[in-house]
ModelCIF file with pLDDT and N, C-alpha, C, O atoms, coordinates in Angstrom:
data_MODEL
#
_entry.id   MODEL 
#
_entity.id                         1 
_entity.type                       polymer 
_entity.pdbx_number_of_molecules   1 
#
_entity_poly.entity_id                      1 
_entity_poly.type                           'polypeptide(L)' 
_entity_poly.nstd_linkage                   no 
_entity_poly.nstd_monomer                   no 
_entity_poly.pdbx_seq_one_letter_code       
;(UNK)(UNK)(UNK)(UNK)(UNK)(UNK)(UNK)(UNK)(UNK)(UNK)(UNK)(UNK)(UNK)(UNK)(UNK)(UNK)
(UNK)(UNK)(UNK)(UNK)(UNK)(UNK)(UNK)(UNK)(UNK)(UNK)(UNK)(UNK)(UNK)(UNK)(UNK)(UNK)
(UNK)(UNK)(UNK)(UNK)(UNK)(UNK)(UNK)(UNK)(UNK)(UNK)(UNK)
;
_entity_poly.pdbx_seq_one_letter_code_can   XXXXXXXXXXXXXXXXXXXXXXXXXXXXXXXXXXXXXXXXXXX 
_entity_poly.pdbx_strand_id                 A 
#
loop_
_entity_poly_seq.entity_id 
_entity_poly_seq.num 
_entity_poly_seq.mon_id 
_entity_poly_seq.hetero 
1 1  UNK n 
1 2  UNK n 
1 3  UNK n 
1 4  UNK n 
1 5  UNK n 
1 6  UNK n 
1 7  UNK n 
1 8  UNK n 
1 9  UNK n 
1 10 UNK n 
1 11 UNK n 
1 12 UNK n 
1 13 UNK n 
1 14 UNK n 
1 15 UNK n 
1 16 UNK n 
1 17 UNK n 
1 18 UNK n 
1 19 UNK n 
1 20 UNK n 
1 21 UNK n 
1 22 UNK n 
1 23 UNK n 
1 24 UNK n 
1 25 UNK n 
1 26 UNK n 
1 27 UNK n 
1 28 UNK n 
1 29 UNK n 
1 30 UNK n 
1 31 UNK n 
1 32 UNK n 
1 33 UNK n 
1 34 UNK n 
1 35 UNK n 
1 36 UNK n 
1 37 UNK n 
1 38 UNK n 
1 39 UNK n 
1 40 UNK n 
1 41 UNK n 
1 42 UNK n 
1 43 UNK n 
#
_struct_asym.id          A 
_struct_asym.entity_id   1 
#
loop_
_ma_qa_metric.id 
_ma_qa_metric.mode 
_ma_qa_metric.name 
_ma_qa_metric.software_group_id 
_ma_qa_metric.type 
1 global pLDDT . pLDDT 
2 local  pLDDT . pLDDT 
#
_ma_qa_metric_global.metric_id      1 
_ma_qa_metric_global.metric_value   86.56 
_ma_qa_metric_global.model_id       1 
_ma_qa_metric_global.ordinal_id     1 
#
loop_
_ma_qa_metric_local.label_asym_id 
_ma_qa_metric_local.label_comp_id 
_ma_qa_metric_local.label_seq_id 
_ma_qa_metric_local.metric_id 
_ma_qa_metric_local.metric_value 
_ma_qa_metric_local.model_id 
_ma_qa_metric_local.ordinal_id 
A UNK 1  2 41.00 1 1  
A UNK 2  2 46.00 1 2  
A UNK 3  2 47.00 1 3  
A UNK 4  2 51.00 1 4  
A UNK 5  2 59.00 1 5  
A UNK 6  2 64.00 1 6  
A UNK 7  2 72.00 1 7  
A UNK 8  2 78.00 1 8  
A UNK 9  2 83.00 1 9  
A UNK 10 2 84.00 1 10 
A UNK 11 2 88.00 1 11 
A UNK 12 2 89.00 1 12 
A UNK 13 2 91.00 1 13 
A UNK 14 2 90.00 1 14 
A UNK 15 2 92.00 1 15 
A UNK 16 2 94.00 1 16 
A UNK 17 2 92.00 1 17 
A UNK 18 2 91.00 1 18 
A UNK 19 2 91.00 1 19 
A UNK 20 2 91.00 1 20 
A UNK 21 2 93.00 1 21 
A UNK 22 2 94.00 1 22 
A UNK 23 2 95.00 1 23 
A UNK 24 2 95.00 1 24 
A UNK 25 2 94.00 1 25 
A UNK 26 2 95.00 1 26 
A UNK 27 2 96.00 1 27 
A UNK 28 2 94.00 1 28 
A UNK 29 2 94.00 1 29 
A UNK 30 2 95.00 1 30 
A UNK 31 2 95.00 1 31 
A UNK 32 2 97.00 1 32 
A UNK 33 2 96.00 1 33 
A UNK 34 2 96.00 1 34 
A UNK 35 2 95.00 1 35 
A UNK 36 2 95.00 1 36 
A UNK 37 2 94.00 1 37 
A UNK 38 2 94.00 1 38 
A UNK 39 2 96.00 1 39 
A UNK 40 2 96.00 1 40 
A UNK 41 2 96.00 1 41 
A UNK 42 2 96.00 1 42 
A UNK 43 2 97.00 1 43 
#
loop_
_atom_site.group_PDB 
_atom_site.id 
_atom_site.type_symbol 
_atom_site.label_atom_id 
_atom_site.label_alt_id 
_atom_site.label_comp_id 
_atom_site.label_asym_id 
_atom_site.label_entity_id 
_atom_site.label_seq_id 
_atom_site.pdbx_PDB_ins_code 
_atom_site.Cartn_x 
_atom_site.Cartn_y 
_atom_site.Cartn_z 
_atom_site.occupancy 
_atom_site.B_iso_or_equiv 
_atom_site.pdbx_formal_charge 
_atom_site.auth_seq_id 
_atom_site.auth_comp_id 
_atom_site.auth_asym_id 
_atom_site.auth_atom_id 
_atom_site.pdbx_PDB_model_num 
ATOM 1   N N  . UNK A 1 1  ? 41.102 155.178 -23.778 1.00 41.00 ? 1  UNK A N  1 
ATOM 2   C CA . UNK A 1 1  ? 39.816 155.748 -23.404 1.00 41.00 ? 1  UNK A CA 1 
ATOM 3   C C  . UNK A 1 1  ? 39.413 155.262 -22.019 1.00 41.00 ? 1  UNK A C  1 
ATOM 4   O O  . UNK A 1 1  ? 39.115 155.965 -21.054 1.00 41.00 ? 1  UNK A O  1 
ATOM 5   N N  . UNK A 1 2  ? 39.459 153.888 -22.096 1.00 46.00 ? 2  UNK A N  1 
ATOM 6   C CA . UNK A 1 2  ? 39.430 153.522 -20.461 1.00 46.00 ? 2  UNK A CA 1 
ATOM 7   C C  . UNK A 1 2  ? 39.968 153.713 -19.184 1.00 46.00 ? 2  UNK A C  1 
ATOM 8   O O  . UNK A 1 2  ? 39.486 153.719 -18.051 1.00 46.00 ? 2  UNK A O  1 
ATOM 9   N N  . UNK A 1 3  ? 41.508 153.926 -19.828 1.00 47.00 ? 3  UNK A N  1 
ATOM 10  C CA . UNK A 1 3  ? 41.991 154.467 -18.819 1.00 47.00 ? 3  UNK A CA 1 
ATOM 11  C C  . UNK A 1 3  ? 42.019 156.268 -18.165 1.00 47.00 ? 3  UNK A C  1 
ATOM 12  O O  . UNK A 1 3  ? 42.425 156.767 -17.115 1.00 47.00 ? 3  UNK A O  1 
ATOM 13  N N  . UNK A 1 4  ? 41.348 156.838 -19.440 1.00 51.00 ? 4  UNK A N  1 
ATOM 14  C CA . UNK A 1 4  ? 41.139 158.220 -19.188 1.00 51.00 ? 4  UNK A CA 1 
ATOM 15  C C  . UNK A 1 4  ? 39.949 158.171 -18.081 1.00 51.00 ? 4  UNK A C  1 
ATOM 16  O O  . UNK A 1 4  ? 39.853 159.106 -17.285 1.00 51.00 ? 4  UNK A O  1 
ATOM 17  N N  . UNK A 1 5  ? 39.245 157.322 -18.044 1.00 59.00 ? 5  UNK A N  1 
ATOM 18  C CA . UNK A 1 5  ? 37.320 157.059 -16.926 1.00 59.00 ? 5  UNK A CA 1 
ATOM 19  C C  . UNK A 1 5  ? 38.228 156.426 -15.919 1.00 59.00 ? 5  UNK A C  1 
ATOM 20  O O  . UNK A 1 5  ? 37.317 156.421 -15.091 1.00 59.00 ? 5  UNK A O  1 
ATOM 21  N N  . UNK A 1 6  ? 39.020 155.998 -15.395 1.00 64.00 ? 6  UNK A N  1 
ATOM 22  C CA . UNK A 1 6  ? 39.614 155.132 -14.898 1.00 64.00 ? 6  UNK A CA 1 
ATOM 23  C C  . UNK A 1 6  ? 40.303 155.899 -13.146 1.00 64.00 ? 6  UNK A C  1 
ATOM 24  O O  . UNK A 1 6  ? 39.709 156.964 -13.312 1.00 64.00 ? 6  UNK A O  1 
ATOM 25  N N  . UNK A 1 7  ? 40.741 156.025 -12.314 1.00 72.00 ? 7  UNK A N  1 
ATOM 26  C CA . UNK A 1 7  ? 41.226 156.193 -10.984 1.00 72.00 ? 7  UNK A CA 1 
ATOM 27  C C  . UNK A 1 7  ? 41.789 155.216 -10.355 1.00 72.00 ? 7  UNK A C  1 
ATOM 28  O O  . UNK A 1 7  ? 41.817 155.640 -9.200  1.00 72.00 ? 7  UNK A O  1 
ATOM 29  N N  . UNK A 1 8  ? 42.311 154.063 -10.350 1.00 78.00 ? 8  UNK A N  1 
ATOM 30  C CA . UNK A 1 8  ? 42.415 153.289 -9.762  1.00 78.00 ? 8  UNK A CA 1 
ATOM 31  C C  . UNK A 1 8  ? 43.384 153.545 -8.294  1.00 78.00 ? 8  UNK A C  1 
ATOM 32  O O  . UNK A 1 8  ? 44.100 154.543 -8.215  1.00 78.00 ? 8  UNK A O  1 
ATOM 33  N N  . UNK A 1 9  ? 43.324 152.744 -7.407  1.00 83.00 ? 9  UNK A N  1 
ATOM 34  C CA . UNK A 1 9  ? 44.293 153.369 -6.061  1.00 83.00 ? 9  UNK A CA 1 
ATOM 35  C C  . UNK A 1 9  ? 45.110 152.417 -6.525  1.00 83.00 ? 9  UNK A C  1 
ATOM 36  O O  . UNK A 1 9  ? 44.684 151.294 -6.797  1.00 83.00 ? 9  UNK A O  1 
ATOM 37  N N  . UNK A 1 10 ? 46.867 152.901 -6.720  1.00 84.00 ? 10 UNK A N  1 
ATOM 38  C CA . UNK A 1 10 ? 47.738 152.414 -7.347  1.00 84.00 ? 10 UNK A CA 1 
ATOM 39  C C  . UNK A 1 10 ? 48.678 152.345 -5.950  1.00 84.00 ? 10 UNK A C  1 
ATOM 40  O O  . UNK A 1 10 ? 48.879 153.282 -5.178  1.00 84.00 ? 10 UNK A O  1 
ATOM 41  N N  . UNK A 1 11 ? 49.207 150.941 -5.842  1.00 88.00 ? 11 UNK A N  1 
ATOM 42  C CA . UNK A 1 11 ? 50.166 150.837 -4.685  1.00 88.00 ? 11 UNK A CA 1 
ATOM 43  C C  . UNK A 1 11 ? 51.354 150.652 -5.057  1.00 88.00 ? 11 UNK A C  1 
ATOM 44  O O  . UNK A 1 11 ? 51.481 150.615 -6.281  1.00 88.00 ? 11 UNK A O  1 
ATOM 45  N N  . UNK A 1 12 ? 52.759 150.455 -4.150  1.00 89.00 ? 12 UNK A N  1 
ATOM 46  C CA . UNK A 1 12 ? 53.567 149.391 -4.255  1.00 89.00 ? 12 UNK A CA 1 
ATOM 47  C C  . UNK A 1 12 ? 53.120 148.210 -4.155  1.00 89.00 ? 12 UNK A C  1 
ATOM 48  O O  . UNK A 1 12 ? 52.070 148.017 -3.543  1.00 89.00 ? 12 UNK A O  1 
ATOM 49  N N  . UNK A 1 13 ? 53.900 147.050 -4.802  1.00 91.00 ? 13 UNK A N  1 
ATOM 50  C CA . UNK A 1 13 ? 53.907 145.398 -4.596  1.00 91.00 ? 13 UNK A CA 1 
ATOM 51  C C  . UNK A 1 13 ? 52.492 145.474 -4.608  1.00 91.00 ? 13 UNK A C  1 
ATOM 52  O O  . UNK A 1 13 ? 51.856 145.448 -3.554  1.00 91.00 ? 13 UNK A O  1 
ATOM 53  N N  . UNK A 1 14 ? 51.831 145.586 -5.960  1.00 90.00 ? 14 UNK A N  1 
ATOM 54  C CA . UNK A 1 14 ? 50.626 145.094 -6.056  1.00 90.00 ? 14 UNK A CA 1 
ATOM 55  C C  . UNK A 1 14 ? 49.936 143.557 -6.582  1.00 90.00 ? 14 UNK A C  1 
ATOM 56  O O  . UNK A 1 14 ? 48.789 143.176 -6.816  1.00 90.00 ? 14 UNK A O  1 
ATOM 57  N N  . UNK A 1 15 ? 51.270 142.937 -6.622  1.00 92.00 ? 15 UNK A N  1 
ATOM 58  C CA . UNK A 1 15 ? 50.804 141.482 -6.782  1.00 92.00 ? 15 UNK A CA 1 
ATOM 59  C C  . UNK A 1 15 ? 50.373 141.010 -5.666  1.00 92.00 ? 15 UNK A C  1 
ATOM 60  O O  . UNK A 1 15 ? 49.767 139.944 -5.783  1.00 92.00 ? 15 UNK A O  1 
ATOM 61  N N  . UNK A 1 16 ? 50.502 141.561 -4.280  1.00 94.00 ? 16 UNK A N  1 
ATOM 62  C CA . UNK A 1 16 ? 49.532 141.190 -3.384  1.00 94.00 ? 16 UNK A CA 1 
ATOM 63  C C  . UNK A 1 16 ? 48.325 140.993 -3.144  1.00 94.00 ? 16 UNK A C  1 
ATOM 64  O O  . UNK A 1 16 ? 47.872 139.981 -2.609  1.00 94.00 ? 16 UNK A O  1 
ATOM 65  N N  . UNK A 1 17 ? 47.709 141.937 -3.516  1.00 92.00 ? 17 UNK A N  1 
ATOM 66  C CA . UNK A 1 17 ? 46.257 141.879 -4.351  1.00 92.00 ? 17 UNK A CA 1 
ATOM 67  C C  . UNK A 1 17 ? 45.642 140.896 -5.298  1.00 92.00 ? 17 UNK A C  1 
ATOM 68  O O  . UNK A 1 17 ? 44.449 140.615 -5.420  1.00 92.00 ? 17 UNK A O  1 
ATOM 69  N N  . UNK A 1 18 ? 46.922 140.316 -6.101  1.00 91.00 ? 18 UNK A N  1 
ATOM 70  C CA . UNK A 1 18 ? 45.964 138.997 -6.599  1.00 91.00 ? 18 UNK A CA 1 
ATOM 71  C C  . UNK A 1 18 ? 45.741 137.697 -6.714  1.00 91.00 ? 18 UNK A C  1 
ATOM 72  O O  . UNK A 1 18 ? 46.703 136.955 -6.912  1.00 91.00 ? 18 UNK A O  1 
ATOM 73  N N  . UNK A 1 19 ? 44.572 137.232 -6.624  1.00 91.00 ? 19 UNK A N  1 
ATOM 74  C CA . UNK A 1 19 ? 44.670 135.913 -5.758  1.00 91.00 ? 19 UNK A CA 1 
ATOM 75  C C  . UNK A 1 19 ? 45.412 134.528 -6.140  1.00 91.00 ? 19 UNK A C  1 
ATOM 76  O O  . UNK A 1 19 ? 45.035 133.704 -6.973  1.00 91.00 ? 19 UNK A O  1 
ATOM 77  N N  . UNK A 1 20 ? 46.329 134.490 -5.485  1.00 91.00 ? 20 UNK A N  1 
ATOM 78  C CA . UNK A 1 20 ? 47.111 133.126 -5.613  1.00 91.00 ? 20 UNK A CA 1 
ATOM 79  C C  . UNK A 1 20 ? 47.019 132.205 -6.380  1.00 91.00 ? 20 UNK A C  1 
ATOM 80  O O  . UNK A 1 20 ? 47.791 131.957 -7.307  1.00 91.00 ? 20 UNK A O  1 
ATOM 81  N N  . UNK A 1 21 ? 45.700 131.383 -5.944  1.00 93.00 ? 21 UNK A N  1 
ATOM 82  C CA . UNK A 1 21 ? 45.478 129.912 -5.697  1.00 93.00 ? 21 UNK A CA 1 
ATOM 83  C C  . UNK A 1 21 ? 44.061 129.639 -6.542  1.00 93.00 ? 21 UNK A C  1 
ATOM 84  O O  . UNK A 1 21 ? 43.000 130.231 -6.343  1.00 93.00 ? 21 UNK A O  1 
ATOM 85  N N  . UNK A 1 22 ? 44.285 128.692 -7.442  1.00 94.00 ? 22 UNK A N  1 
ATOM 86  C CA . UNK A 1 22 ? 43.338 128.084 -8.207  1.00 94.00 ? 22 UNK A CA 1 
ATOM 87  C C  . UNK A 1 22 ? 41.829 128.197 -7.624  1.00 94.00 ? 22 UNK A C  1 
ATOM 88  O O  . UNK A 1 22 ? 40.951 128.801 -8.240  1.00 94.00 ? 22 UNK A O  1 
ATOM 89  N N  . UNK A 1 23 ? 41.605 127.543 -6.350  1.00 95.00 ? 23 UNK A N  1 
ATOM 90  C CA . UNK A 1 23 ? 40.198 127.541 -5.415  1.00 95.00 ? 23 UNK A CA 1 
ATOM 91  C C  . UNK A 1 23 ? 39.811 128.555 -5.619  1.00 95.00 ? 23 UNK A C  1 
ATOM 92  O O  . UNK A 1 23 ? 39.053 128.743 -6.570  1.00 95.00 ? 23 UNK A O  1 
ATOM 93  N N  . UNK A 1 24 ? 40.250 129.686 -4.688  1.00 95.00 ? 24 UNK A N  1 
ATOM 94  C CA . UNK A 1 24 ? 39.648 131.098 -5.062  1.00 95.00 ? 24 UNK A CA 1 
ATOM 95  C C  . UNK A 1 24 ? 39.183 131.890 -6.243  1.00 95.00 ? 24 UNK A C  1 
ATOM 96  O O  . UNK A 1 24 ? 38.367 132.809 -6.319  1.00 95.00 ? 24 UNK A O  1 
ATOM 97  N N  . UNK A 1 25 ? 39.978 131.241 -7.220  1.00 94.00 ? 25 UNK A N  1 
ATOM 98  C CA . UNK A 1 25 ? 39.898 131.649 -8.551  1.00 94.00 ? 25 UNK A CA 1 
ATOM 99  C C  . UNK A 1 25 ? 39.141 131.002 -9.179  1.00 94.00 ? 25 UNK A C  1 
ATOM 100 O O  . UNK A 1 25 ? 39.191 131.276 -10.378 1.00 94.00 ? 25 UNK A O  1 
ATOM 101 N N  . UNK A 1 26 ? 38.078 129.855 -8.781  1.00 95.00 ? 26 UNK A N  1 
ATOM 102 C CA . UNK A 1 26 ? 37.174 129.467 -9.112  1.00 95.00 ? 26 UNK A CA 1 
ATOM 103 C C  . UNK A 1 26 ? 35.823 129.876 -8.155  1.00 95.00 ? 26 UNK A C  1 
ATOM 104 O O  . UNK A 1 26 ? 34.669 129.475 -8.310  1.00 95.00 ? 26 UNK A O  1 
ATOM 105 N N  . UNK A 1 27 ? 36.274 130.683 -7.253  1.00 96.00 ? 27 UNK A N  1 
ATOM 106 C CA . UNK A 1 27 ? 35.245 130.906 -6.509  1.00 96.00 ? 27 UNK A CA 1 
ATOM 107 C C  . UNK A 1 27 ? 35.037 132.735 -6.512  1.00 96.00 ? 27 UNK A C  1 
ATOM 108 O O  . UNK A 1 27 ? 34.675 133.380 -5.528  1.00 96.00 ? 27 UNK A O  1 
ATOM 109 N N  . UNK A 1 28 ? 35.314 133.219 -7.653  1.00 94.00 ? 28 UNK A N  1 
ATOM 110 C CA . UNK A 1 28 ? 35.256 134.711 -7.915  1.00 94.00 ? 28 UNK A CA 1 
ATOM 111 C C  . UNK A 1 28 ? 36.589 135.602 -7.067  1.00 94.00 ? 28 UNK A C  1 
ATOM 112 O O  . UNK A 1 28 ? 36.603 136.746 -6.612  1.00 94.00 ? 28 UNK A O  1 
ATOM 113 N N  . UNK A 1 29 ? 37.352 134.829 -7.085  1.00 94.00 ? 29 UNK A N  1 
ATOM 114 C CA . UNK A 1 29 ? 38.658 135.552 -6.184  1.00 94.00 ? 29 UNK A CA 1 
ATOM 115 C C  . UNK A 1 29 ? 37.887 136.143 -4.831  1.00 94.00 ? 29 UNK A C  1 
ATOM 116 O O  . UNK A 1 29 ? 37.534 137.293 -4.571  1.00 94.00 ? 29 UNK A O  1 
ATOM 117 N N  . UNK A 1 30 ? 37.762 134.878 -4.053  1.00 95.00 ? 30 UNK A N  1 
ATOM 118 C CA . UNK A 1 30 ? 37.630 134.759 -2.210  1.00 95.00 ? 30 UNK A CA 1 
ATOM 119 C C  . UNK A 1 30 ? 37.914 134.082 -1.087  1.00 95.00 ? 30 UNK A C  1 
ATOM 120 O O  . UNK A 1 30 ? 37.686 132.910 -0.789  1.00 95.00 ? 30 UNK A O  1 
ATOM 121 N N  . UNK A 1 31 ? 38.315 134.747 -0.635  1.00 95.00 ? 31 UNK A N  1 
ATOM 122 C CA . UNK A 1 31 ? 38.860 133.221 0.169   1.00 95.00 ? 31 UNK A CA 1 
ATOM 123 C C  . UNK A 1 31 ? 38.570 133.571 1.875   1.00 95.00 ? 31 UNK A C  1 
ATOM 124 O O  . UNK A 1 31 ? 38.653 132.540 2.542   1.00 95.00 ? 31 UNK A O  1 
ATOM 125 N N  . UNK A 1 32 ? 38.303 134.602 2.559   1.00 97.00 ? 32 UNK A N  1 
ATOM 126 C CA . UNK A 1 32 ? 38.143 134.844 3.903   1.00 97.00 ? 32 UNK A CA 1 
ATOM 127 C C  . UNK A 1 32 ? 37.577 134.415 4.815   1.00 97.00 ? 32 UNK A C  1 
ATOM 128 O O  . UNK A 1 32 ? 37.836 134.507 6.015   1.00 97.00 ? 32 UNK A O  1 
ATOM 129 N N  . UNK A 1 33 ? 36.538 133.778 4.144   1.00 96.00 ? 33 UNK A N  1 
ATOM 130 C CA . UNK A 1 33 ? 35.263 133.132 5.153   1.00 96.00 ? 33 UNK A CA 1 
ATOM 131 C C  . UNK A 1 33 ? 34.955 131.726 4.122   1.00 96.00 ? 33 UNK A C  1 
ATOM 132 O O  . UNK A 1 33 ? 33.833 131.318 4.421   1.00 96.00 ? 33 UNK A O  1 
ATOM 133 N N  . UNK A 1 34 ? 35.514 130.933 3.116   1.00 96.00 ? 34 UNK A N  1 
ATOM 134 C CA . UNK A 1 34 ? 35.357 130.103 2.876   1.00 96.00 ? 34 UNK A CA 1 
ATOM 135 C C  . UNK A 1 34 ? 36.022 128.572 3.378   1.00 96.00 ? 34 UNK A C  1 
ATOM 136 O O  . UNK A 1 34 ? 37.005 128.466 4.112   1.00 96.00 ? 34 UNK A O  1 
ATOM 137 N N  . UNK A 1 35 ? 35.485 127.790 2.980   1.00 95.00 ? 35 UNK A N  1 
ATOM 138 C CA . UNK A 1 35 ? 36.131 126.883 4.273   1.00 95.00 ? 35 UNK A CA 1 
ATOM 139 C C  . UNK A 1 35 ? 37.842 126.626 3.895   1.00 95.00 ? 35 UNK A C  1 
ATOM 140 O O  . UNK A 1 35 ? 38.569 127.206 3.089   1.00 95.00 ? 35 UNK A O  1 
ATOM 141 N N  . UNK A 1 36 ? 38.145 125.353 4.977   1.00 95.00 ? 36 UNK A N  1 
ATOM 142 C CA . UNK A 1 36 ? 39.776 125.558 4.681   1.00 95.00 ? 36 UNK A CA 1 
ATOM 143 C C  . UNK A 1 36 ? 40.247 124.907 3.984   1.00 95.00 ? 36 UNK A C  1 
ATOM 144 O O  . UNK A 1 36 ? 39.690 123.817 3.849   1.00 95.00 ? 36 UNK A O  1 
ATOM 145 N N  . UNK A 1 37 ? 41.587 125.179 3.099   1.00 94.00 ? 37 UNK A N  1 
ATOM 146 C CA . UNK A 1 37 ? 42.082 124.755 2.143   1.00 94.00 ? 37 UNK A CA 1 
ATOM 147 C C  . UNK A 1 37 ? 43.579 124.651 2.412   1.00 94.00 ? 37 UNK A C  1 
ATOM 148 O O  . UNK A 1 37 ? 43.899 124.253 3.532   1.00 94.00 ? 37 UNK A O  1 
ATOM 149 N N  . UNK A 1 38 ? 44.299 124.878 1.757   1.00 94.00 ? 38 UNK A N  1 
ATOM 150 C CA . UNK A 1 38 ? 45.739 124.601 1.693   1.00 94.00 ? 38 UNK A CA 1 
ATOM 151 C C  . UNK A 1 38 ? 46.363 126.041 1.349   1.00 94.00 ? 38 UNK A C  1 
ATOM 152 O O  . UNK A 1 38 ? 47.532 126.381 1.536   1.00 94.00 ? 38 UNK A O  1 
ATOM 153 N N  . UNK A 1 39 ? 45.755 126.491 1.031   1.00 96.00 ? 39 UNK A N  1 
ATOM 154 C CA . UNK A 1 39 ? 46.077 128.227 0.333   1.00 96.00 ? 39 UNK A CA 1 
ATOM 155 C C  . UNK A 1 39 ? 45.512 129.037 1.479   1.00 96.00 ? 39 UNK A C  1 
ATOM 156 O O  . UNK A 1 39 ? 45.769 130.220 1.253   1.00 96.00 ? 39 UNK A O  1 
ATOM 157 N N  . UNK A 1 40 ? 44.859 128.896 2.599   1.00 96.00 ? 40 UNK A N  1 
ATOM 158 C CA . UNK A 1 40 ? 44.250 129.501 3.402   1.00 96.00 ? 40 UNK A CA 1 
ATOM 159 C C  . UNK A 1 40 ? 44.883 130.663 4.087   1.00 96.00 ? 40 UNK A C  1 
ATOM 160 O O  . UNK A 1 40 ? 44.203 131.558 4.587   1.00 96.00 ? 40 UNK A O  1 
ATOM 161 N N  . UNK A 1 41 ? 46.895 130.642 4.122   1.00 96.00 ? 41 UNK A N  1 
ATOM 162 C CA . UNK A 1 41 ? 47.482 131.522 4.143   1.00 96.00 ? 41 UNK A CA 1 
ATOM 163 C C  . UNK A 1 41 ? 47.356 132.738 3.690   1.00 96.00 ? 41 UNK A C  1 
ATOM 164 O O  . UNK A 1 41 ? 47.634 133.621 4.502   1.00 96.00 ? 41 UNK A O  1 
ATOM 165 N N  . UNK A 1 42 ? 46.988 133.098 2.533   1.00 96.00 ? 42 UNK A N  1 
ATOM 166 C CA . UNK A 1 42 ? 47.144 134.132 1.845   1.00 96.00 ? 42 UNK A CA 1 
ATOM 167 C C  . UNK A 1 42 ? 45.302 135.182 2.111   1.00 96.00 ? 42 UNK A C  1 
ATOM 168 O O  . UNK A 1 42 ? 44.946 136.320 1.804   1.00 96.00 ? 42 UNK A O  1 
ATOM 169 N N  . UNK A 1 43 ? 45.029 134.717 2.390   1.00 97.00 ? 43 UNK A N  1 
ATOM 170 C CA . UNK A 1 43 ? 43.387 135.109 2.817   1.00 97.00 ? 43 UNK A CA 1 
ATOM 171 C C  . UNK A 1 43 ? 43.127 135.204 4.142   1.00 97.00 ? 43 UNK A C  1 
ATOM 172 O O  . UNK A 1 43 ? 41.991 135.478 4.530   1.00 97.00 ? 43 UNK A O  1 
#
C-alpha cells in the first residue's frame, strides 16, 4: 500500500545516500555545516 503512494527518485549506487558515520546518525543524518569530525569526508 505504501509503496503504491510512494515515487521515490530511484538511482544507481544508492548507498551513497546513506549516512556513514555514527555522529551524523546521531545528529538526524547531517553532516555539511556541522563542525569537524573524522567522517567529514563523506559530507
Amino acid at each position: 500500500v505504501a509503496y503504491s503512494q510512494i515515487q521515490p527518485v530511484l538511482t544507481g549506487a544508492p548507498f551513497l545516500r546513506i549516512s556513514p558515520d555514527a555522529r551524523a546518525g546521531g545528529l538526524g543524518d547531517q553532516g555539511v555545516a556541522t563542525t569537524t569530525d573524522a567522517f567529514s569526508q563523506f559530507w
